[in-house]
Protein backbone atom coordinates (compact mmCIF):
# COMPACT_ATOMS: atom_id res chain seq x y z
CA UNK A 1 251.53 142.39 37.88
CA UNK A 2 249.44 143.35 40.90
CA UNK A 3 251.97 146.66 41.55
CA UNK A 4 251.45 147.95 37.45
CA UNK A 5 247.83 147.70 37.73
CA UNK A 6 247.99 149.61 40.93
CA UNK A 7 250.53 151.88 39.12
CA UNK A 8 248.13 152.47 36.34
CA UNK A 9 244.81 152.93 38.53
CA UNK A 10 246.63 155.59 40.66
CA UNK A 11 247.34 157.17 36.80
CA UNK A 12 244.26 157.09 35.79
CA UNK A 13 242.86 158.25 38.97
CA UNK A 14 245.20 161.60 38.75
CA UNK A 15 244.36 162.09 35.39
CA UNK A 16 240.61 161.49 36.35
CA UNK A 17 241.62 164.44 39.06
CA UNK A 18 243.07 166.95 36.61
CA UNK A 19 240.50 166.43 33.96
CA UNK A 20 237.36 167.55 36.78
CA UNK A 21 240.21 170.60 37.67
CA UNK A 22 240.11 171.78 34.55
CA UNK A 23 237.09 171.50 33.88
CA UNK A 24 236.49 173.85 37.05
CA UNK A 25 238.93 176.55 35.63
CA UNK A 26 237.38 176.37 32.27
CA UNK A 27 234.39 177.01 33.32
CA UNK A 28 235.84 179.73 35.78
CA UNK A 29 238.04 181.54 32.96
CA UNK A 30 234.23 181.49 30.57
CA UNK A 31 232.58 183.20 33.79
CA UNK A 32 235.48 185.75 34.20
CA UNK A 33 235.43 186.39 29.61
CA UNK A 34 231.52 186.91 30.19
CA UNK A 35 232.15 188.95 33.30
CA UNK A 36 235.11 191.11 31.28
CA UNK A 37 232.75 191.43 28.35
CA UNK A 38 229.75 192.94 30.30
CA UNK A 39 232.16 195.67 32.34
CA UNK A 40 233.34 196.48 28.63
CA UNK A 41 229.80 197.55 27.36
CA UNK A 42 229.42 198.89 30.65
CA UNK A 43 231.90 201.66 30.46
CA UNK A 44 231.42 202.08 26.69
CA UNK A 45 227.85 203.57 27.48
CA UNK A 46 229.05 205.38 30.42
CA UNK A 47 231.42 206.66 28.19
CA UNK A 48 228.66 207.58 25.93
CA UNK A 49 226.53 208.82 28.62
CA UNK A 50 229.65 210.88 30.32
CA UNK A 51 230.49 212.63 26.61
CA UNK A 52 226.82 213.34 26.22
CA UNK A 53 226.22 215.25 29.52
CA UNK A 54 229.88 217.15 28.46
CA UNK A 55 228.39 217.71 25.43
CA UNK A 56 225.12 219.38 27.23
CA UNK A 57 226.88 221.16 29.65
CA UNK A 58 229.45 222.44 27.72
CA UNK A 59 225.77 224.11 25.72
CA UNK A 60 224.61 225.24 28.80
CA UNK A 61 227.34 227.26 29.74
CA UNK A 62 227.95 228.64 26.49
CA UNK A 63 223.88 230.09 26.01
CA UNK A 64 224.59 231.11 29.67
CA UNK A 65 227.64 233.50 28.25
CA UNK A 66 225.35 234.72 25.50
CA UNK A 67 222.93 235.34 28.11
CA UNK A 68 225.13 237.18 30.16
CA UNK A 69 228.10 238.46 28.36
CA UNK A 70 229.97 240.22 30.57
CA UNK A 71 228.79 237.99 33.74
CA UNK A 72 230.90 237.81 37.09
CA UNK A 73 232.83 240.50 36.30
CA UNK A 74 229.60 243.04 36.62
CA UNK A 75 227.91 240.53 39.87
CA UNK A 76 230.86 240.95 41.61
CA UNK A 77 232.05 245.02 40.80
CA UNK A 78 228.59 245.87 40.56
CA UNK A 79 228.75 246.82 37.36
């Protein structure tokens, strides 16, 4: 009898083992989610903030061309 309780102590002791080890990864795959979830919003405004400044560029260089219609072309022929 002595060897199956040692049987089923060294069992439970494993199981014991895995159940702390998986604790551990849970709690390491919930940091990685949160981590995944913050880089997501983080490029979604950069994204934003990227299409914005396109946006105001691409309005710049258009009042630039009204400003100057015909541009290089006369800076650089002297025209």
């Amino acid at each position: 009898m002595a060897g199956l309780s040692e049987d089923v102590r060294d069992l439970r002791e494993k199981v014991e083992g895995l159940l702390e080890k998986l604790q551990r990864l849970e709690g390491r795959l919930e940091a990685a989610e949160l981590q995944e979830l913050t880089l997501r919003e983080e490029l979604r405004r950069e994204k934003e903030r990227s299409e914005g400044l396109a946006t105001e560029l691409e309005g710049e260089r258009r009042a630039r061309e009204r400003e100057e219609p015909r541009g290089l072309g006369l800076r650089l022929f002297g025209g």
